[in-house]
Protein backbone atom coordinates (compact mmCIF):
# COMPACT_ATOMS: atom_id res chain seq x y z
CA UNK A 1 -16.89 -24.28 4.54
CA UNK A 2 -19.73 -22.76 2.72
CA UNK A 3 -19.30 -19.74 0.14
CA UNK A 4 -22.07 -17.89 2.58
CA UNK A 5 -19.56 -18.81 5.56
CA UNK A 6 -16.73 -17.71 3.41
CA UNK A 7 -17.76 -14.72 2.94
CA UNK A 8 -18.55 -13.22 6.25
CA UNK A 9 -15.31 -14.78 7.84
CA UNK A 10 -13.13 -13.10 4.93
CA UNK A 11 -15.47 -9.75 5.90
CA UNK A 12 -14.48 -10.30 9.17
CA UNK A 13 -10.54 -10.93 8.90
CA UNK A 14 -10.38 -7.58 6.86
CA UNK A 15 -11.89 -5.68 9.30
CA UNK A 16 -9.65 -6.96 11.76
CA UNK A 17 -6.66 -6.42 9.55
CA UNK A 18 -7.28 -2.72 8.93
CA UNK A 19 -8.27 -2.70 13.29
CA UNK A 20 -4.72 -4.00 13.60
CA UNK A 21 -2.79 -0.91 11.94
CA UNK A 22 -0.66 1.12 13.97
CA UNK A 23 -2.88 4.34 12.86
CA UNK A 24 -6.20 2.49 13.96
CA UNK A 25 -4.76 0.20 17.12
CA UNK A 26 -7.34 1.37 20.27
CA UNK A 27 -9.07 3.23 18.01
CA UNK A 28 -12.24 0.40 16.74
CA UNK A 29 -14.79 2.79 16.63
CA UNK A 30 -13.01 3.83 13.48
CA UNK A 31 -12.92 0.92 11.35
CA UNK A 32 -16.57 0.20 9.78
CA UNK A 33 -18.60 -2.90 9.00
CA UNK A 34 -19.70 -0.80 5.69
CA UNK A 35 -20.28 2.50 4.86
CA UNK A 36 -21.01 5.52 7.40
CA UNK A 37 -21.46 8.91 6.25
CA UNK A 38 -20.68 11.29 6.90
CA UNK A 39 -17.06 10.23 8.93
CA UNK A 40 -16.65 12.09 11.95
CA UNK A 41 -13.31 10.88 13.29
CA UNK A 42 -10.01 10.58 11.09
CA UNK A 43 -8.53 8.24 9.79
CA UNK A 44 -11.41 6.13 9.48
CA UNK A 45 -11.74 3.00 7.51
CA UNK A 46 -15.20 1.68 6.02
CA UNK A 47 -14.52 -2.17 4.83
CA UNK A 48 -17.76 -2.31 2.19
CA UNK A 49 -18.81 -5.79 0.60
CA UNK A 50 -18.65 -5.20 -3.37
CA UNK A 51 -20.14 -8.08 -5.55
CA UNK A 52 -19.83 -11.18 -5.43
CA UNK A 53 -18.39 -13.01 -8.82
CA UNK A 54 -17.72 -16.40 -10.25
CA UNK A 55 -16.70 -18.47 -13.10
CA UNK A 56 -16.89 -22.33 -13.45
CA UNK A 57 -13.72 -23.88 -12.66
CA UNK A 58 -14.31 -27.34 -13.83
CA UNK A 59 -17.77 -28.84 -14.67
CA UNK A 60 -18.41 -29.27 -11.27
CA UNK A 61 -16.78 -26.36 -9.04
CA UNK A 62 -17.05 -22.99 -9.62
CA UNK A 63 -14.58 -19.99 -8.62
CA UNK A 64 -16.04 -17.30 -6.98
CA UNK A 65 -14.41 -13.94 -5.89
CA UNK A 66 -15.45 -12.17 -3.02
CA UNK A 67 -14.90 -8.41 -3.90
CA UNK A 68 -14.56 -5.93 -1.12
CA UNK A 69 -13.47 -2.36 -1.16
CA UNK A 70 -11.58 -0.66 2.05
CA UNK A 71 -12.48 3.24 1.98
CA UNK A 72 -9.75 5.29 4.09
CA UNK A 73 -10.17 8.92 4.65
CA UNK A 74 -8.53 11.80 6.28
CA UNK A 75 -9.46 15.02 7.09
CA UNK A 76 -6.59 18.09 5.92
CA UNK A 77 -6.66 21.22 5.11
CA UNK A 78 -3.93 20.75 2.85
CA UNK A 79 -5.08 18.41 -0.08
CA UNK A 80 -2.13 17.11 -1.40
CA UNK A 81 -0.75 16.53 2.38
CA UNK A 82 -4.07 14.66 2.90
CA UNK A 83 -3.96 12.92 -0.11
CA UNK A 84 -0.45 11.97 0.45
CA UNK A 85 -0.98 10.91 3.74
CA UNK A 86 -4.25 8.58 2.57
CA UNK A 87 -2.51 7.11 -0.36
CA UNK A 88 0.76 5.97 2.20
CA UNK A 89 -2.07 4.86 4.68
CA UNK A 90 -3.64 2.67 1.41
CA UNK A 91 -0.31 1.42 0.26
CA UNK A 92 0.34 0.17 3.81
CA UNK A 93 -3.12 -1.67 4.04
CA UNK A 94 -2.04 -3.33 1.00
CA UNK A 95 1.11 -4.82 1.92
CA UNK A 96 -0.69 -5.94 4.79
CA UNK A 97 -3.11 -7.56 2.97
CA UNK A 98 -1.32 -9.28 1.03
CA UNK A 99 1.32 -10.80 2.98
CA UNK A 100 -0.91 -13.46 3.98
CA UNK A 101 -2.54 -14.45 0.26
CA UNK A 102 -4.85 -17.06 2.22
CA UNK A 103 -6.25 -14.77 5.14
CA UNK A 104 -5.25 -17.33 7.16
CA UNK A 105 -7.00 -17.16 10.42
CA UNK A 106 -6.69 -19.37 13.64
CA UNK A 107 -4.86 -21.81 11.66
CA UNK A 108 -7.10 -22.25 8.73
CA UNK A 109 -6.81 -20.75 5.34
CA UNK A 110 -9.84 -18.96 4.61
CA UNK A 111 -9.17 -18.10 0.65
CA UNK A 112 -6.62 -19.87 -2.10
CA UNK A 113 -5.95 -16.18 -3.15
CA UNK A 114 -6.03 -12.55 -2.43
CA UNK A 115 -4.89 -9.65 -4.57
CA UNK A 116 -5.55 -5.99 -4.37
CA UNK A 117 -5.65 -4.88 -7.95
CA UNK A 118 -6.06 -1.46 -7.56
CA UNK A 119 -5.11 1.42 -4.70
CA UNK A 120 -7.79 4.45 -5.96
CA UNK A 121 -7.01 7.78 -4.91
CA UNK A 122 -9.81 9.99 -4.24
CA UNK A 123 -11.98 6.84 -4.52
CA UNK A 124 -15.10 9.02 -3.56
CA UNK A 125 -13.89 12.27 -5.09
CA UNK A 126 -14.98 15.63 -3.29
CA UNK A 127 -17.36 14.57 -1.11
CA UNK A 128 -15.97 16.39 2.21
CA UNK A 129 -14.16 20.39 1.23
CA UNK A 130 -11.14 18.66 3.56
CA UNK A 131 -11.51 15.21 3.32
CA UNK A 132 -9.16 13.12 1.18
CA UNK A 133 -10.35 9.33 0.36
CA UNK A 134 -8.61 6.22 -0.58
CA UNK A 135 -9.80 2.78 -2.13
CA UNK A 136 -8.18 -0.40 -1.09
CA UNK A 137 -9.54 -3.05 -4.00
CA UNK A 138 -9.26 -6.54 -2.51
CA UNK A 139 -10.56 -9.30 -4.47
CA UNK A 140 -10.62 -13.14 -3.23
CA UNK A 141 -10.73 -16.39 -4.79
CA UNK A 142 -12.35 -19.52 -3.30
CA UNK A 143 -13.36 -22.91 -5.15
CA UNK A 144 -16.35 -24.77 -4.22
């Protein structure tokens, strides 16, 4: 498999991993291929490609890391109940995330590695008077 091919497959599987939450089953027309703004339904979930890094690995493969960032936001009146309520929605995406390390999907591994180094609350700050954002930071590793 390709980096290119990579790449939108590993798109794909997170978009179908944050589809597959309890607080987003039957609702798909509130989990994004990238951003849309302003949201008009809550929770809603914008899966955004971030770049796209690398490093040789040995003189003749390279690591790259496909970088994506999962904005979540709700809509309260209450901040910190939004905020609260984001943040657990976040923390949730995460552990799903990253009880499969490989993205496996249909049988084959799609990644050697996946980590989510950081959970960002209000990832896009005040945007909305009464919406409250997350960041979901996942980063993948693939050698080619």
């Amino acid at each position: 498999m390709t980096i290119e091919d990579a790449w939108e497959l590993v798109w794909d599987k997170l978009v179908s991993i944050t589809r597959g939450m309890d607080e987003f089953i039957d609702k798909g027309d509130q989990v994004f291929y990238g951003p849309r703004f302003p949201p008009t339904k809550f929770p809603s979930a914008f899966v955004i490609p971030t770049p796209v890094t690398g490093s040789p690995a040995t003189p003749s493969k390279e690591d790259y890391y496909l970088q994506f960032t999962i904005g979540l936001v709700m809509h309260n009146a209450d901040m910190k109940a939004g905020l609260v309520a984001v943040m657990k929605l976040a923390l949730k995406l995460k552990r799903l995330i990253i009880a499969d390390r490989n993205l496996t999907d249909n049988g084959s591994q799609l990644v050697e590695n996946t980590e989510v180094p950081e959970v960002i609350p209000n990832w896009l700050g005040a945007i909305g008077y009464e919406d409250q954002w997350a960041g979901v930071v996942v980063r993948c590793r693939i050698t080619e």
